[in-house]
N, C-alpha and C. Protein backbone atom coordinates (compact mmCIF):
# COMPACT_ATOMS: atom_id res chain seq x y z
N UNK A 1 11.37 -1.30 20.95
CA UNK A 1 11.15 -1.36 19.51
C UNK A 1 10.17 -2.49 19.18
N UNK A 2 9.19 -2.00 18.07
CA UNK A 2 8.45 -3.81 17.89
C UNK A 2 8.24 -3.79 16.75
N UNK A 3 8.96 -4.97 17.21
CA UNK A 3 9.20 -6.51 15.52
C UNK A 3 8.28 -6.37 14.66
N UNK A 4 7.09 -5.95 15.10
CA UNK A 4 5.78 -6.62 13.79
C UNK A 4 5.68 -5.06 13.23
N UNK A 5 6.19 -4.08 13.80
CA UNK A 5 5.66 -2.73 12.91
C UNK A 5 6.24 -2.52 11.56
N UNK A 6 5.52 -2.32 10.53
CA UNK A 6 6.29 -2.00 9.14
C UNK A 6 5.74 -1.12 8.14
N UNK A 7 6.20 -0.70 7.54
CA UNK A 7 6.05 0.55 6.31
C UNK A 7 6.00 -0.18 5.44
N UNK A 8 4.84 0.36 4.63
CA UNK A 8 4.57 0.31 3.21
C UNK A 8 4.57 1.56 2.09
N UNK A 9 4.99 1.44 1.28
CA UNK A 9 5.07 2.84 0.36
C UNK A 9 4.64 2.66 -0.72
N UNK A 10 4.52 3.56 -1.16
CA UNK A 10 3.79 3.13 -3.00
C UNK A 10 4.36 4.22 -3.47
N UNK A 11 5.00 4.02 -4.67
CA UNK A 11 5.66 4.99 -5.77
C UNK A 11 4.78 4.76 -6.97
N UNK A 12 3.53 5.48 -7.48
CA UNK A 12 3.08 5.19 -8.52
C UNK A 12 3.21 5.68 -9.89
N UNK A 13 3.32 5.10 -10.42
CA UNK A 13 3.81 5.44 -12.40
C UNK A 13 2.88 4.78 -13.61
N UNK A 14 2.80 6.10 -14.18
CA UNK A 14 2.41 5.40 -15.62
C UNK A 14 2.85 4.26 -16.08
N UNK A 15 1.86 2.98 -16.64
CA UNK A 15 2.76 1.96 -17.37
C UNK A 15 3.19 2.87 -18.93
N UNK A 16 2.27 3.45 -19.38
CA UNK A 16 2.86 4.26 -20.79
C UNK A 16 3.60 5.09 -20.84
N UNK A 17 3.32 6.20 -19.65
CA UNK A 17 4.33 7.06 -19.68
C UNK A 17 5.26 7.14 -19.30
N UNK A 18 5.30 6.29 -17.81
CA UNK A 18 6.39 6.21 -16.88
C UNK A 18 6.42 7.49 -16.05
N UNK A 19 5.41 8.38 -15.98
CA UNK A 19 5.63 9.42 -15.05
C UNK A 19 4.71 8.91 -14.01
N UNK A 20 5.60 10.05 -12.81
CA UNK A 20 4.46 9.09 -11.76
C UNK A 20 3.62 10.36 -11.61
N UNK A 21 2.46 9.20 -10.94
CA UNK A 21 0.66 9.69 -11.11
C UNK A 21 0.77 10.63 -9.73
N UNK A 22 0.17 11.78 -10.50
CA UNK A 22 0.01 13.15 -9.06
C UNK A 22 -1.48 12.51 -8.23
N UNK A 23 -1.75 12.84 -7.85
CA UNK A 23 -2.63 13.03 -6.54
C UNK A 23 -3.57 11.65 -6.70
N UNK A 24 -3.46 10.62 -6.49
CA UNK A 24 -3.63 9.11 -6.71
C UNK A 24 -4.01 8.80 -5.24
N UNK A 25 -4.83 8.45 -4.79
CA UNK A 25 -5.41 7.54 -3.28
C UNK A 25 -4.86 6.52 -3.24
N UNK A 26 -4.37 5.98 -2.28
CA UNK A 26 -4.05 4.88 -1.59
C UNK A 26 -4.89 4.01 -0.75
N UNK A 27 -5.42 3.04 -0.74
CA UNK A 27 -6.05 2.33 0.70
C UNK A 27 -4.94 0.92 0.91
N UNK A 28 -4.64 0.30 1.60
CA UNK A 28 -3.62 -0.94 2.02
C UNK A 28 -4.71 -2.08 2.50
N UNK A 29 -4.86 -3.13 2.52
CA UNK A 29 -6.00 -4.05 3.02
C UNK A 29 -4.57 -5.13 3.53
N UNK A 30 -4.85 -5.26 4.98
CA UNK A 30 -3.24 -6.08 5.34
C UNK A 30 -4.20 -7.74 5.91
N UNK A 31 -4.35 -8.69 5.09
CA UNK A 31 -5.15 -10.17 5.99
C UNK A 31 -3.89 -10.76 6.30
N UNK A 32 -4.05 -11.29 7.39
CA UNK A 32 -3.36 -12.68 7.97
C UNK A 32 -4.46 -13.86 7.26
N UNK A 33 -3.82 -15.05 7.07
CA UNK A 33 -4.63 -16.36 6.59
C UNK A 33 -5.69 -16.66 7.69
N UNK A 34 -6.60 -16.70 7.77
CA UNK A 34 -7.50 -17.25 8.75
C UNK A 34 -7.71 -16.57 9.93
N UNK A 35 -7.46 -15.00 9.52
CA UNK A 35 -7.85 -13.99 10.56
C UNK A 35 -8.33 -13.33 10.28
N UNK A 36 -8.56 -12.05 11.03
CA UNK A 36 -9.01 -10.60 10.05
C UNK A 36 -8.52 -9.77 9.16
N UNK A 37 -8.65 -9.21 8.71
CA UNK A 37 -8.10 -7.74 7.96
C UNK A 37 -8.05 -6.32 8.89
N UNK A 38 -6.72 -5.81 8.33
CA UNK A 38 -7.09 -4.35 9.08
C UNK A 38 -6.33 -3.40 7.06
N UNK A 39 -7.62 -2.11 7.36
CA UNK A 39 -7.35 -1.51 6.59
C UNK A 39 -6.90 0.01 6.94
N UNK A 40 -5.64 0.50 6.05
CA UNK A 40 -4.71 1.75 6.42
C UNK A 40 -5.19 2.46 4.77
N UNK A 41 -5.31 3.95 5.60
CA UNK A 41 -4.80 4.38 4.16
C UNK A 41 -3.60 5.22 4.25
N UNK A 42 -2.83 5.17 3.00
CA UNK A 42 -1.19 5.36 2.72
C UNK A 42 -1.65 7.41 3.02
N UNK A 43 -0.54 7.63 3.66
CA UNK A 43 -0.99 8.88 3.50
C UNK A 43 0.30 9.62 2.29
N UNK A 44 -0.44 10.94 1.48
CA UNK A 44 0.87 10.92 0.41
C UNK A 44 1.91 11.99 1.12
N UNK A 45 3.17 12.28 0.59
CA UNK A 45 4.32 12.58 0.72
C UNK A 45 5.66 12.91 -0.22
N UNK A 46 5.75 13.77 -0.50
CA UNK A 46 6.90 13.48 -1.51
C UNK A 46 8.54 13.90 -0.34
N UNK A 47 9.17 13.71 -1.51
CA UNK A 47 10.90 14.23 -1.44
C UNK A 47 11.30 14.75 -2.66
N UNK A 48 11.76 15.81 -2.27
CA UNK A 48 11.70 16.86 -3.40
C UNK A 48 10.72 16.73 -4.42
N UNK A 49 10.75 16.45 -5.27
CA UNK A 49 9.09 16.20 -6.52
C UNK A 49 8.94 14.98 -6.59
N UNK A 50 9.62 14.12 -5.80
CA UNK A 50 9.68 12.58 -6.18
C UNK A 50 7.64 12.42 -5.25
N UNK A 51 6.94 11.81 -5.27
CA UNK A 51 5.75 11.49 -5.06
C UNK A 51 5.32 10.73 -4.52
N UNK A 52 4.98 10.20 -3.28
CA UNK A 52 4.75 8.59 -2.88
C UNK A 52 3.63 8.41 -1.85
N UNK A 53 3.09 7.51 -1.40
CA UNK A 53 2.09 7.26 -0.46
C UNK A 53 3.08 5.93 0.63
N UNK A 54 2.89 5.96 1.89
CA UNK A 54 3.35 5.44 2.94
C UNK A 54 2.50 5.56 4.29
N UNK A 55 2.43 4.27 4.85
CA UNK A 55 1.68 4.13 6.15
C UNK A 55 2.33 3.35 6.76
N UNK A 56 2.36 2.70 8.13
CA UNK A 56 2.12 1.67 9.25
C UNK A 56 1.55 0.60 9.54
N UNK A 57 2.07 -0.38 9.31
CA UNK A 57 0.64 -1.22 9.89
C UNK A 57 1.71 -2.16 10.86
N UNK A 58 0.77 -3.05 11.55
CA UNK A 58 1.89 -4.27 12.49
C UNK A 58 0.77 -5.59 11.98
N UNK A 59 1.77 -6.48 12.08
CA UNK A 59 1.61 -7.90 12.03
C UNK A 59 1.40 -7.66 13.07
N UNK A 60 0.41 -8.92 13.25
CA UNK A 60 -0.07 -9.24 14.94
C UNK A 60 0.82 -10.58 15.00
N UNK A 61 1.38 -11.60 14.54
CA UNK A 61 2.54 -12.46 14.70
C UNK A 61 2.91 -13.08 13.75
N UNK A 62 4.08 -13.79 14.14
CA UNK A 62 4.53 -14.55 12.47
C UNK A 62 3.77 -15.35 11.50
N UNK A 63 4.14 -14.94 10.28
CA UNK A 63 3.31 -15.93 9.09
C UNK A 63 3.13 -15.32 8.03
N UNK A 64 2.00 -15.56 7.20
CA UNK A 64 1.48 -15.10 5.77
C UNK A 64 0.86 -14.18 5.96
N UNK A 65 0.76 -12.94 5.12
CA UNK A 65 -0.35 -12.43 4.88
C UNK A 65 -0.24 -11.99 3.34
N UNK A 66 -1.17 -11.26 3.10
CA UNK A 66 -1.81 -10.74 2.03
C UNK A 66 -2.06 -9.34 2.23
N UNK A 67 -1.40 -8.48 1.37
CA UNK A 67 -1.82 -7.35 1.43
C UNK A 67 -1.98 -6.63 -0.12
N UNK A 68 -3.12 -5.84 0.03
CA UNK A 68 -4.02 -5.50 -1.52
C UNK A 68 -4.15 -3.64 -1.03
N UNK A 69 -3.96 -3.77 -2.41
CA UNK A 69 -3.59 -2.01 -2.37
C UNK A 69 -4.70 -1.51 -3.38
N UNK A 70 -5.30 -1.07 -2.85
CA UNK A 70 -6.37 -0.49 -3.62
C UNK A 70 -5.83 1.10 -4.48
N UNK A 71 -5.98 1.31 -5.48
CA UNK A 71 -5.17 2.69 -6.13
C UNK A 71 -6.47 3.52 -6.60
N UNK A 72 -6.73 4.25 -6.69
CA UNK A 72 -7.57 5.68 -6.92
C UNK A 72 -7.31 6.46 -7.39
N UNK A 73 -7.01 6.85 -9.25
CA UNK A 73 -6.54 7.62 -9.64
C UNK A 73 -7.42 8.80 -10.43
N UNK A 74 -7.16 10.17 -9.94
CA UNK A 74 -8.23 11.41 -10.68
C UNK A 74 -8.75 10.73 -12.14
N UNK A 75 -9.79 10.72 -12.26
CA UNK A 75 -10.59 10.94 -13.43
C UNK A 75 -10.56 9.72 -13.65
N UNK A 76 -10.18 8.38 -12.75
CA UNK A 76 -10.05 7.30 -13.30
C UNK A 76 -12.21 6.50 -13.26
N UNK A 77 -12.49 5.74 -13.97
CA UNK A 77 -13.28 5.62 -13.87
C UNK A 77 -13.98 4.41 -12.73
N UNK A 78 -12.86 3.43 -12.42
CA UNK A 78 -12.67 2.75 -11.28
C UNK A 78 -11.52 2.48 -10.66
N UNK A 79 -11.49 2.21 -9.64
CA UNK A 79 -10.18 2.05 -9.02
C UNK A 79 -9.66 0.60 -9.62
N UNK A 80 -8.28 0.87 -9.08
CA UNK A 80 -7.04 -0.34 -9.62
C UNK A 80 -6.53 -1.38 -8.35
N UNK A 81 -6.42 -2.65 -8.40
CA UNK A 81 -6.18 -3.67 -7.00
C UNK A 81 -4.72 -4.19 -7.68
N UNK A 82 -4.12 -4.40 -6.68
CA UNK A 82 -3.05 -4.63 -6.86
C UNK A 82 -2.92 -5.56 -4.96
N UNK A 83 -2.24 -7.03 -5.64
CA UNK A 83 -2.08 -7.90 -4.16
C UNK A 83 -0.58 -8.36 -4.79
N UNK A 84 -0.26 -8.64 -3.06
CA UNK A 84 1.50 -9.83 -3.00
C UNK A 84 1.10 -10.35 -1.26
N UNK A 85 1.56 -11.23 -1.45
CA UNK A 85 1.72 -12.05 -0.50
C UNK A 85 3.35 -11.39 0.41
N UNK A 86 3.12 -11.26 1.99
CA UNK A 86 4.59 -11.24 2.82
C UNK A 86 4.78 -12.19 3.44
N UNK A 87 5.66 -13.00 3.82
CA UNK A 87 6.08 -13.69 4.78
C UNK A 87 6.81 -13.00 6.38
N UNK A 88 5.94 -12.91 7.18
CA UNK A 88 6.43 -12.26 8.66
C UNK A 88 7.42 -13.23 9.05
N UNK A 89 8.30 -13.41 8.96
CA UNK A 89 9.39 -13.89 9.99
C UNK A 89 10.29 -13.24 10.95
């Protein structure tokens, strides 16, 4: 089994409407502090009508990173960034 592999998912929703957004792109941008970046894109998926995007990525070892989710929504006129900080322990 290995420690550093982990899932990310994205459930995306209207802030107005609260419905979630059909056919929406995903990209994941995963940095460690003072290393490289590796970039995933979420592939989508539902459960029953529920809607979501989910991928893989691994920490290469313990610490900080940063990961930024790039969102892509039909007819949108630019895409949406969205970052949080993880702590690998």
């Amino acid at each position: 089994m290995n420690h550093h592999l982990h899932h990310i998912q994205i459930a995306p929703f209207d802030a107005k409407t609260f419905e979630r957004i059909a056919g929406a792109r995903f990209t994941a941008t995963i940095a460690e502090l003072g290393r490289g970046e590796k970039q995933i894109v979420l592939a989508p998926f539902s459960v029953g009508e529920a809607l979501s995007s989910a991928g893989y990525f691994e920490f290469s070892k313990l610490g900080c990173y940063t990961i930024d989710v790039r969102i892509e929504r039909p007819g949108a006129a630019r895409p949406v960034h969205t970052s949080f900080d993880c702590q690998h322990h």
